[in-house]
C-alpha atoms as a PDB file:
ATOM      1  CA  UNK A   1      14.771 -13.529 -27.141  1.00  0.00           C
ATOM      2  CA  UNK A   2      15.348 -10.610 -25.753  1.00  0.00           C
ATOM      3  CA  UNK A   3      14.263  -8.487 -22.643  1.00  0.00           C
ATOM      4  CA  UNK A   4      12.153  -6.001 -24.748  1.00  0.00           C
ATOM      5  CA  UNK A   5      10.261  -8.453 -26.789  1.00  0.00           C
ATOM      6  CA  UNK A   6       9.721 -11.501 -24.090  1.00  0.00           C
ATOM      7  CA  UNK A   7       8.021  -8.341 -22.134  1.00  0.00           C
ATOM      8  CA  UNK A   8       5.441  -6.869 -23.687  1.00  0.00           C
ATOM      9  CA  UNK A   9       1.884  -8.717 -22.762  1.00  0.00           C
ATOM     10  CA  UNK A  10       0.051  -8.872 -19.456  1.00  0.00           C
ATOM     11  CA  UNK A  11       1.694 -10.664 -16.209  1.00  0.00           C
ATOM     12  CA  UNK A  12      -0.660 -11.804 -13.282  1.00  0.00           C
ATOM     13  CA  UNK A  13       0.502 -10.877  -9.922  1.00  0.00           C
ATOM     14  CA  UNK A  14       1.586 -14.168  -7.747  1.00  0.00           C
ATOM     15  CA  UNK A  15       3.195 -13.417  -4.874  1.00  0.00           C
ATOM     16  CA  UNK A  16       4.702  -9.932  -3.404  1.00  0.00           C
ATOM     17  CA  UNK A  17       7.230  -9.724  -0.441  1.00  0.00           C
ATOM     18  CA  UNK A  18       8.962  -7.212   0.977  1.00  0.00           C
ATOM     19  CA  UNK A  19      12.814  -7.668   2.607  1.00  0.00           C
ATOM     20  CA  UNK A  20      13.843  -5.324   5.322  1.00  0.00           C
ATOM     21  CA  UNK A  21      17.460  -4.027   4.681  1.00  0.00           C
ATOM     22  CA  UNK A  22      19.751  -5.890   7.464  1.00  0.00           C
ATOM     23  CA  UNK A  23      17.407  -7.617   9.196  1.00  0.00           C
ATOM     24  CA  UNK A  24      16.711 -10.881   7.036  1.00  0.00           C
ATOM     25  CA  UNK A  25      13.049  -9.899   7.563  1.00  0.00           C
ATOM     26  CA  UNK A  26      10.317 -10.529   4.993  1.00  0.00           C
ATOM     27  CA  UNK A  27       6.726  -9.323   5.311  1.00  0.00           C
ATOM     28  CA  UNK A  28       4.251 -10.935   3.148  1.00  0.00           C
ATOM     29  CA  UNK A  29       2.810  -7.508   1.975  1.00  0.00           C
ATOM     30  CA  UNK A  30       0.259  -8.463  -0.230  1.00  0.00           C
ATOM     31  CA  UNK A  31      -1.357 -11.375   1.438  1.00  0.00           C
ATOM     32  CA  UNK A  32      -1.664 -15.485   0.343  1.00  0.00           C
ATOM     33  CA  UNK A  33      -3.809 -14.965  -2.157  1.00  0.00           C
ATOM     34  CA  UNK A  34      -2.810 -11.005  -3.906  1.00  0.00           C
ATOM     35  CA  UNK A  35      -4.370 -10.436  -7.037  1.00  0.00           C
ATOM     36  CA  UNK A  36      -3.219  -7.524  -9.828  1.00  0.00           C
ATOM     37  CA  UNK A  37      -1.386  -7.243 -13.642  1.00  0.00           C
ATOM     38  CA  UNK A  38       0.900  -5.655 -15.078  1.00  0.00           C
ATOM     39  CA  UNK A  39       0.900  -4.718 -18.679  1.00  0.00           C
ATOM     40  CA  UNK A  40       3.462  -3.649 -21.212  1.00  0.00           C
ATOM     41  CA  UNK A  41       2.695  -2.567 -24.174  1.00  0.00           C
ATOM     42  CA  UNK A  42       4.341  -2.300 -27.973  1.00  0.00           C
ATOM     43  CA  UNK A  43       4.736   1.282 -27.617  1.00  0.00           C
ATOM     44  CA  UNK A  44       6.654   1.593 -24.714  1.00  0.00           C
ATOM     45  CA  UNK A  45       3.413   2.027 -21.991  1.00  0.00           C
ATOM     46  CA  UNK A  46       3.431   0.394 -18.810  1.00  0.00           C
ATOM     47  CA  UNK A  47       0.245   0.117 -16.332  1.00  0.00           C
ATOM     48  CA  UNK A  48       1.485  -1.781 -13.066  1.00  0.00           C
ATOM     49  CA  UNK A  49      -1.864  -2.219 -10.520  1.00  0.00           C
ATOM     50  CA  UNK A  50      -1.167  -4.608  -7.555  1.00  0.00           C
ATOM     51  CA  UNK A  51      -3.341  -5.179  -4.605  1.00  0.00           C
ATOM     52  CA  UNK A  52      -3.162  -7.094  -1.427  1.00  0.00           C
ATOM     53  CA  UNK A  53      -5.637 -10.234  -0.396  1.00  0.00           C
ATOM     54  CA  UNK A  54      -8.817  -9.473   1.210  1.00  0.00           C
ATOM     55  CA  UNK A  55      -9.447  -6.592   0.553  1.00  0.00           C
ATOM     56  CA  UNK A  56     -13.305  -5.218   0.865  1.00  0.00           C
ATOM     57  CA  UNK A  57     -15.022  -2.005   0.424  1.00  0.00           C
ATOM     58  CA  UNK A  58     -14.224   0.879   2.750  1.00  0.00           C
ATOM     59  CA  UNK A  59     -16.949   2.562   4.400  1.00  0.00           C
ATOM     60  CA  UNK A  60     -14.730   5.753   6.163  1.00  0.00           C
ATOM     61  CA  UNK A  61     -11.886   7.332   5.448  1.00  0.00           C
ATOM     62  CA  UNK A  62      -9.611   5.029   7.940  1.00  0.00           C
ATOM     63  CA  UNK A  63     -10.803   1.752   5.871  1.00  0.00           C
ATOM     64  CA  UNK A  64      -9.819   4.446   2.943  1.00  0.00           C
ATOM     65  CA  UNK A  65      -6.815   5.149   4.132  1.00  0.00           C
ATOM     66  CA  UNK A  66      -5.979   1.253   5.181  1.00  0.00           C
ATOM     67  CA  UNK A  67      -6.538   0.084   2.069  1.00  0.00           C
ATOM     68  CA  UNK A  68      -3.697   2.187   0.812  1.00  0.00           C
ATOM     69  CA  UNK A  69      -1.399   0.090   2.404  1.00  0.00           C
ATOM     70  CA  UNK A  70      -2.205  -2.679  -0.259  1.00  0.00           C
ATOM     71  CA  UNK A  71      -2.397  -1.457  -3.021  1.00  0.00           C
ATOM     72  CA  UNK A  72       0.912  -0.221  -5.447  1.00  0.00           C
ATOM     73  CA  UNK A  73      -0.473   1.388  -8.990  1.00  0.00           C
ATOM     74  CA  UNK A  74       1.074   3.447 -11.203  1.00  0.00           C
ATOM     75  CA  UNK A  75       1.208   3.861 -15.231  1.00  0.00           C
ATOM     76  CA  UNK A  76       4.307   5.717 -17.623  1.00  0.00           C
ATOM     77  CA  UNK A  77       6.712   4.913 -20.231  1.00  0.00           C
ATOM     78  CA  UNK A  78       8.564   2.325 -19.906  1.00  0.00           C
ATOM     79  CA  UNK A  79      12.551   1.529 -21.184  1.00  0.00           C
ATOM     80  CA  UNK A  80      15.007  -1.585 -21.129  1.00  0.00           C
ATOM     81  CA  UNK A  81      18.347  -1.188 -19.778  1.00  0.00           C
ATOM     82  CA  UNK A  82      19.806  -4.301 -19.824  1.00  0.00           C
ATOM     83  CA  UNK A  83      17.854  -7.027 -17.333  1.00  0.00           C
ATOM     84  CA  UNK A  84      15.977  -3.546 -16.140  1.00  0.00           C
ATOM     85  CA  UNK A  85      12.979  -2.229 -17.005  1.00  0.00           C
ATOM     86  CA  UNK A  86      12.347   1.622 -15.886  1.00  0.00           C
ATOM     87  CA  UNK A  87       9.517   3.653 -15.903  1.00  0.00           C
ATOM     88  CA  UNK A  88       8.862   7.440 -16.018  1.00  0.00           C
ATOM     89  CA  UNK A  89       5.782   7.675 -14.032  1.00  0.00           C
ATOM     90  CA  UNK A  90       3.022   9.941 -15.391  1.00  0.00           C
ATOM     91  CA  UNK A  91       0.714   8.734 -12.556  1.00  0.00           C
ATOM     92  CA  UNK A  92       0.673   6.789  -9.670  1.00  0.00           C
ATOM     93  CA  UNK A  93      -1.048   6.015  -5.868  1.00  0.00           C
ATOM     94  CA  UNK A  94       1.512   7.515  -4.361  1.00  0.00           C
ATOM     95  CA  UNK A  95       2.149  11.356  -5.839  1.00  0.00           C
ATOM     96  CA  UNK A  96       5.352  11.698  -4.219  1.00  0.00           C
ATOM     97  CA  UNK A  97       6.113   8.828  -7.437  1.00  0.00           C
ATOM     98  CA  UNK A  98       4.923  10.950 -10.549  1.00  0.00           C
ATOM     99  CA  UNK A  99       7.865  12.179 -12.215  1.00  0.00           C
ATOM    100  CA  UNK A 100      10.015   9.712 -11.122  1.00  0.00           C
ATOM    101  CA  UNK A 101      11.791   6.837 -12.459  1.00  0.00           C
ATOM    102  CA  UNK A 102      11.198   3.584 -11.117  1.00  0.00           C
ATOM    103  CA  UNK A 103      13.521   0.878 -11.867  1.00  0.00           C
ATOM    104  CA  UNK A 104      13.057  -3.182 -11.783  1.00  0.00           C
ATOM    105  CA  UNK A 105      15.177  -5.990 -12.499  1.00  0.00           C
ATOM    106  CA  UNK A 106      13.360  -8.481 -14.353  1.00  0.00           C
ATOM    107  CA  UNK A 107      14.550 -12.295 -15.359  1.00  0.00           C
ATOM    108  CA  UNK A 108      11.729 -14.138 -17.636  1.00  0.00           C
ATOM    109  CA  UNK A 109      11.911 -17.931 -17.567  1.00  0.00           C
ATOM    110  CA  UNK A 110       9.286 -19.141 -19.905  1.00  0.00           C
ATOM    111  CA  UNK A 111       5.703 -17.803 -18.239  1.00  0.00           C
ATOM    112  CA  UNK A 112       7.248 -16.692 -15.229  1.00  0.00           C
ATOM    113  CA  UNK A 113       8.747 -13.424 -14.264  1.00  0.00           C
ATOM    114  CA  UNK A 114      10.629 -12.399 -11.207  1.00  0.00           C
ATOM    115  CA  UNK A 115      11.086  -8.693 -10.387  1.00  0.00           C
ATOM    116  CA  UNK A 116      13.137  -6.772  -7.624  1.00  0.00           C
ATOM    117  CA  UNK A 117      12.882  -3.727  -6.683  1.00  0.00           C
ATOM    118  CA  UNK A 118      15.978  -1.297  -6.278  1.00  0.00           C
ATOM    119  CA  UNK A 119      16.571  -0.651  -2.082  1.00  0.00           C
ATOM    120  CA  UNK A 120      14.049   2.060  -0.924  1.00  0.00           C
ATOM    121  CA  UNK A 121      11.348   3.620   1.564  1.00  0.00           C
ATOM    122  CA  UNK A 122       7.929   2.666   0.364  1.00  0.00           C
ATOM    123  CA  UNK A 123       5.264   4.575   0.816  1.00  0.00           C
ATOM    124  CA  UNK A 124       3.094   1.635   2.122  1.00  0.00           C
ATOM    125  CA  UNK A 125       5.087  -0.373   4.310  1.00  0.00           C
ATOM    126  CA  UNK A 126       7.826   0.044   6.839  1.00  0.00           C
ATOM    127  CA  UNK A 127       8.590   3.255   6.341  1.00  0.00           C
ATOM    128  CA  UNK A 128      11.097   4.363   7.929  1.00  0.00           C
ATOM    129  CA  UNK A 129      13.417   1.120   7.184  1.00  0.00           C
ATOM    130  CA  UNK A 130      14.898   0.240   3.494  1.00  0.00           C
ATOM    131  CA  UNK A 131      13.234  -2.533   1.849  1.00  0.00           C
ATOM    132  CA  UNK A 132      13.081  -4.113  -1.616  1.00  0.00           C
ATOM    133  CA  UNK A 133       9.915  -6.134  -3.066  1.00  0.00           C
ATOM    134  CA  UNK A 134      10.341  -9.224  -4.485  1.00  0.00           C
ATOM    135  CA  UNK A 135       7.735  -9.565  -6.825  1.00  0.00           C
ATOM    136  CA  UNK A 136       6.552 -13.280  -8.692  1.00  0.00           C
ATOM    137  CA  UNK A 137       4.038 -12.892 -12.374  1.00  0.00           C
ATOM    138  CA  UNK A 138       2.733 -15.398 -14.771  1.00  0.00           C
ATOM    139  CA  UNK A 139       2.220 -14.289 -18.429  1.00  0.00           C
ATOM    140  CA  UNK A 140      -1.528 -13.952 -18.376  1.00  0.00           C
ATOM    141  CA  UNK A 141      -3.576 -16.173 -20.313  1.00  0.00           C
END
């Protein structure tokens, strides 16, 4: 089957980690236990809403502003280019991503799904270093 067909459905988040560019570094960005979905849809949507474990209500703007540093959510049209997937983000956590294109490589083996991420400064963690998330889903039941 192919890419755009064994796609579309929702994925539960499993694990999320983050390798630092040159250093052999991972950080466990999302925690033991993350929780989140992703969810493609027939007609080319995409609605990608990740958070980190642990994470409780804010009661100021610095827990506000913490929690931002585990969570990654955006939602646009999506496209497959090969073993890619790449969205056109309409909106997103971070506004510095609407407009842009976001690209993953995806490999589906049965009800699993591991994504990378292209090499790039994220918004949320070690920012000033290039890093790529490595990103484990199960088709949802």
């Amino acid at each position: 089957m192919s890419l755009d067909k064994e796609i579309i459905g929702t994925w539960k988040l499993v694990s999320y980690q983050v390798e630092l560019q040159g250093s052999e570094e991972y950080i466990d960005a999302m925690g033991d236990f993350p929780r989140g979905r992703v969810i493609f849809t027939t007609d080319g949507w995409v609605a990608f809403n990740l958070e980190g474990a642990g994470r409780k209500p804010a009661h100021s703007d610095e827990d506000r502003a913490n929690l931002m540093q585990t969570l990654v959510a955006y939602i646009g049209r999506y496209r497959i280019e090969g073993n890619q997937w790449v969205t056109t983000v309409q909106t997103a956590w971070a506004p510095e991503w609407v407009g842009t294109e976001q690209r993953r490589t995806v490999t589906i083996n049965g009800d699993s799904a591991h994504v990378v991420t292209p090499w790039r400064k994220m918004p949320n963690w070690a920012r000033d270093k290039m890093s790529r998330s490595i990103i484990k889903f199960v088709r949802a039941s």
